[in-house]
Structure formats: C-alpha cells, structure tokens
Protein backbone atom coordinates (compact mmCIF):
# COMPACT_ATOMS: atom_id res chain seq x y z
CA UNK A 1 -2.64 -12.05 -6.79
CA UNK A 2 0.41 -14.37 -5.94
CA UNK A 3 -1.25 -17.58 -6.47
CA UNK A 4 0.59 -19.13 -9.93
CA UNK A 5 -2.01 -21.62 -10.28
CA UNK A 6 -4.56 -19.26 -11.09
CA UNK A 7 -2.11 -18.07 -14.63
CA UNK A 8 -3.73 -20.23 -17.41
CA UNK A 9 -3.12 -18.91 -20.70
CA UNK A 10 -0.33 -17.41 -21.84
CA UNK A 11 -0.81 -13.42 -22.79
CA UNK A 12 1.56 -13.46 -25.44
CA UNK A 13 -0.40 -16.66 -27.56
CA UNK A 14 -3.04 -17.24 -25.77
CA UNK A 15 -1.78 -21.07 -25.43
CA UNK A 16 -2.05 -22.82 -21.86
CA UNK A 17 0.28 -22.45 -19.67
CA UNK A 18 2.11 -25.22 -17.48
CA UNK A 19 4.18 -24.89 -14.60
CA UNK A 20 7.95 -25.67 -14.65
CA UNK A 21 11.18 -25.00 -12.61
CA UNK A 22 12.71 -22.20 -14.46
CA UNK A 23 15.39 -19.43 -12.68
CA UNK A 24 14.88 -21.61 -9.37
CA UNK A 25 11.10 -21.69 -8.70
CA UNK A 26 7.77 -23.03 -10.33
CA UNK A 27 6.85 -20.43 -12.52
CA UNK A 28 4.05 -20.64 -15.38
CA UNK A 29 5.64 -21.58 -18.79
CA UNK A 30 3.59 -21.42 -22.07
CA UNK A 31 3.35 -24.13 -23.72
CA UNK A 32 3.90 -23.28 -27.47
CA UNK A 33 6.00 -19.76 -27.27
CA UNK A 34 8.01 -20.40 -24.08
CA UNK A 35 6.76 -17.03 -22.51
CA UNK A 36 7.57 -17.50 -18.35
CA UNK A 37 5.32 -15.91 -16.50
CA UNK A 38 7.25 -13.68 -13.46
CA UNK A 39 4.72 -12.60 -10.38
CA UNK A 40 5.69 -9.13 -9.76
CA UNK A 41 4.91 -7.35 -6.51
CA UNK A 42 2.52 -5.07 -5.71
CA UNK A 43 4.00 -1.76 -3.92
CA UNK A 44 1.99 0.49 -2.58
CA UNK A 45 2.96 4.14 -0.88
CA UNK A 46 2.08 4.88 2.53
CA UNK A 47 2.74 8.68 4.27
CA UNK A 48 3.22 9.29 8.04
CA UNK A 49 1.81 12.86 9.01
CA UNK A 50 2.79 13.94 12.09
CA UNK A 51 0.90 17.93 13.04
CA UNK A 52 1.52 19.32 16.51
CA UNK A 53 2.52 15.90 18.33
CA UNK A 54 -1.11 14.52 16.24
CA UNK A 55 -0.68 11.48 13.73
CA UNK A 56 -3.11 11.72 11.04
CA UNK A 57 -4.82 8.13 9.76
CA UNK A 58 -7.80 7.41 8.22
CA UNK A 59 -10.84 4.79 8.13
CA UNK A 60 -10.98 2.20 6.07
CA UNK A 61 -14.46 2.04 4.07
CA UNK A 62 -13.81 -1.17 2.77
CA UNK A 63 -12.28 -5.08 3.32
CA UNK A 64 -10.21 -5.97 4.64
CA UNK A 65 -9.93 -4.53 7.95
CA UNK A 66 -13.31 -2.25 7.46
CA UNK A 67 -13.91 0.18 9.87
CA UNK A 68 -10.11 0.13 11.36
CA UNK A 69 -7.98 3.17 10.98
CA UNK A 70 -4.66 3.07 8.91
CA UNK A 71 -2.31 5.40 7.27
CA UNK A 72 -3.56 6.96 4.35
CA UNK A 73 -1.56 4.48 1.43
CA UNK A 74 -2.37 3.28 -1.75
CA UNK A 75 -0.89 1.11 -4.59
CA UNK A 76 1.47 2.39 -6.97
CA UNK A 77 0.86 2.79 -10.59
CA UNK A 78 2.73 0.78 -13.11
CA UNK A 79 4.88 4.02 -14.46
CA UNK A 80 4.02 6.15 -11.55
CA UNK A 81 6.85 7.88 -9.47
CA UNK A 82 6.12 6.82 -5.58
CA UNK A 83 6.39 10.30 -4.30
CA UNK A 84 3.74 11.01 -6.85
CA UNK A 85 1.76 8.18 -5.67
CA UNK A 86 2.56 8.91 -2.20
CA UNK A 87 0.99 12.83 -3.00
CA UNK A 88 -1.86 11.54 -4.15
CA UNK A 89 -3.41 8.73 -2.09
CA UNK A 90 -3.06 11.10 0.81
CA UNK A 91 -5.29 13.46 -1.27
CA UNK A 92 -7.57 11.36 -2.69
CA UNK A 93 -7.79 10.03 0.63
CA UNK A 94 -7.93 13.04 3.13
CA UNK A 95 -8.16 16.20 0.89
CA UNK A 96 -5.08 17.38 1.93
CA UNK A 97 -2.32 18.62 -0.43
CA UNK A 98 0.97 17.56 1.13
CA UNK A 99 4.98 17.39 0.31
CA UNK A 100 6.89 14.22 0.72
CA UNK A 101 10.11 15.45 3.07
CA UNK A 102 11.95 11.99 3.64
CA UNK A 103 12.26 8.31 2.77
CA UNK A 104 11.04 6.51 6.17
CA UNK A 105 10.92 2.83 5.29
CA UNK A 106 10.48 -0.07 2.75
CA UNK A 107 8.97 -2.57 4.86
CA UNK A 108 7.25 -6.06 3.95
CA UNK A 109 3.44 -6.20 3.48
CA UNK A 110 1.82 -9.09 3.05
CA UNK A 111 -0.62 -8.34 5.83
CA UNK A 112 -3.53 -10.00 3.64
CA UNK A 113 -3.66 -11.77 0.07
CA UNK A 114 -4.84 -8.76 -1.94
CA UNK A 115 -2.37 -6.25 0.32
CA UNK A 116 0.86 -4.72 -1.00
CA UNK A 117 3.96 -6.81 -0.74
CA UNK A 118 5.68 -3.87 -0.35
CA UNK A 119 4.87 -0.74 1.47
CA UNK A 120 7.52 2.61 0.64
CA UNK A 121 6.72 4.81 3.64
CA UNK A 122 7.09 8.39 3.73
CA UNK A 123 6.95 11.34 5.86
CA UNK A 124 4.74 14.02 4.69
CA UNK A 125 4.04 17.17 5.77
CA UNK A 126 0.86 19.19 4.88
CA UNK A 127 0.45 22.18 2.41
CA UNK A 128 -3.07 22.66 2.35
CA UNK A 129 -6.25 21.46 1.41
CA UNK A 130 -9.18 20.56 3.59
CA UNK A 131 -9.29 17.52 5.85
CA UNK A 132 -12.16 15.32 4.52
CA UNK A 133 -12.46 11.75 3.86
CA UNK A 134 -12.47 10.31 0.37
CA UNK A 135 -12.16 7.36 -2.11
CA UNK A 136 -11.75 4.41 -0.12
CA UNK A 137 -12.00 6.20 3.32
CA UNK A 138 -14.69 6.24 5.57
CA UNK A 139 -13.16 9.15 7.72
CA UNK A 140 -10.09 11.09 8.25
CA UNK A 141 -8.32 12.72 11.22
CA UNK A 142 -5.78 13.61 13.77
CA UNK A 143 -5.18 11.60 16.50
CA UNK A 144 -2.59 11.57 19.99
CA UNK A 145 -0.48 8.53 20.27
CA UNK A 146 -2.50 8.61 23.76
CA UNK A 147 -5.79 8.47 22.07
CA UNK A 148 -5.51 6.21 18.79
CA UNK A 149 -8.44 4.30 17.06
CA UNK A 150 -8.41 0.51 16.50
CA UNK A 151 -5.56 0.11 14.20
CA UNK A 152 -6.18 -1.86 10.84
CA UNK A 153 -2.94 -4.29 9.56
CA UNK A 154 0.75 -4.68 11.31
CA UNK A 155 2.50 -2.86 8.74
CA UNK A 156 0.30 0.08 10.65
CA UNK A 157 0.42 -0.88 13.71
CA UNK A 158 4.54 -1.01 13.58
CA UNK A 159 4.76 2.25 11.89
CA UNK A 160 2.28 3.76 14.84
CA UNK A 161 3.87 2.64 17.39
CA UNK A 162 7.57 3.32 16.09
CA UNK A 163 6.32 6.70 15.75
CA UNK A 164 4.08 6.74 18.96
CA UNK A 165 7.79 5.71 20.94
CA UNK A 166 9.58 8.49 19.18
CA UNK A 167 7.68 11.08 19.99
C-alpha cells in the first residue's frame, strides 16, 4: 500500500502521525518522537521457463486479473534471498522444482495498487517435480508463443512477447 494518507499512528509511540516535507517529499512524521515514516517497495520475483520452444505460465485464481495467465511470481520476503523466492513461488505455484540460471530483468510494476513495484525476473530451468497448479493458481502449463492464453498485467505481457520475438 503506497497511499501515505492511510499511515496514522506512529509504530514506534503509537502517537498520530502528520504529514511533512522531510528528505524532499510528504512523508508521515510522528508527532511526539519524530519517527518518519519511509514507503518501501514491494518486490516480487518472477521466473521465465522456456522447455522445448514452450513458455510455461500459469492461471491466476484470484484478483486482479482472475482467470488470465501470467508468469509464475510472487512477492519477496522481508529477509528472503530472491533466487530463493524466485525457487519457490514457481513451486508453490506449479510443483515444479527448478534452478535459477540468469538475472533477466528488474523492470517496474505497478501494474495495479496491490502489485509489486518491482518485479526481479529470472530464467529458470526445471529440475523436477510434477506440473500441477497450486497456491494462488488456478492452472499451470506449457504453452507456444503461437498458441498463448489471455495474458494477465504488462509486466507479462512485455516479458512474453520479448521472449515470444526471441525465439
């Protein structure tokens, strides 16, 4: 959540907060301790799996963007590496066990209010498992660039085609 009007009380003191210019923006200030409240982003992970020409997505079970297909992607623990996080959306996601092999992209979410602002994208390549949908996803699976499912946010969508052009 990115909306600073919605951070009332301060967590150190509990006192109200109040918003003031501080380190060149509006940023909640607490009244009686001085604590200044910084909005941090939310990152998320996001894995490109590419078998035999096939990209592998999955369906999204919930809102936004129900029903539409996306990488398999997640957010990223406070304290959690993002290859780690990366690892295990795709499994909690698809069943599959795979290994991160490169550093794609950092690219800019913001694709809807409770999204990641940031999206690390990998490339992944799988190591086992069994492909079955999970968690959040409503299905999982393969598809040709000739042959893919409605796509769910542009972050997706770029990455897709990108890859669709490249291959």
């Amino acid at each position: 959540m990115n909306d600073i009007s919605t951070i009332r009380y301060c967590v150190c003191c509990g006192a109200q907060m109040q918003l003031q210019k501080r380190f060149g923006q509006n940023r909640p200030v607490c009244t009686a301790c001085g604590y200044i409240h910084f909005i941090d982003p939310k990152v998320a992970a996001a894995v490109l799996i590419n078998r035999g020409g096939e990209v592998l997505l999955v369906q999204r079970l919930n809102k936004p963007q129900q029903g539409k297909w996306s990488l398999p992607a997640g957010f990223i623990d406070a304290g959690e590496d993002p290859k780690a996080a990366a690892v295990r959306e795709v499994f909690e996601e698809t069943g599959l066990q795979i290994r991160v092999t490169e550093l794609l992209d950092v690219i800019t979410g913001g694709d809807h209010p409770g999204g990641a602002d940031i999206i690390i994208l990998y490339r992944g390549e799988v190591e086992g498992g069994r492909l079955t949908a999970g968690d959040d996803a409503d299905a999982a699976a393969f598809f040709r660039g000739d042959a893919l499912p409605v796509l769910a946010f542009d972050s997706t969508q770029r990455v897709i085609e990108d890859w669709h052009c490249k291959s």
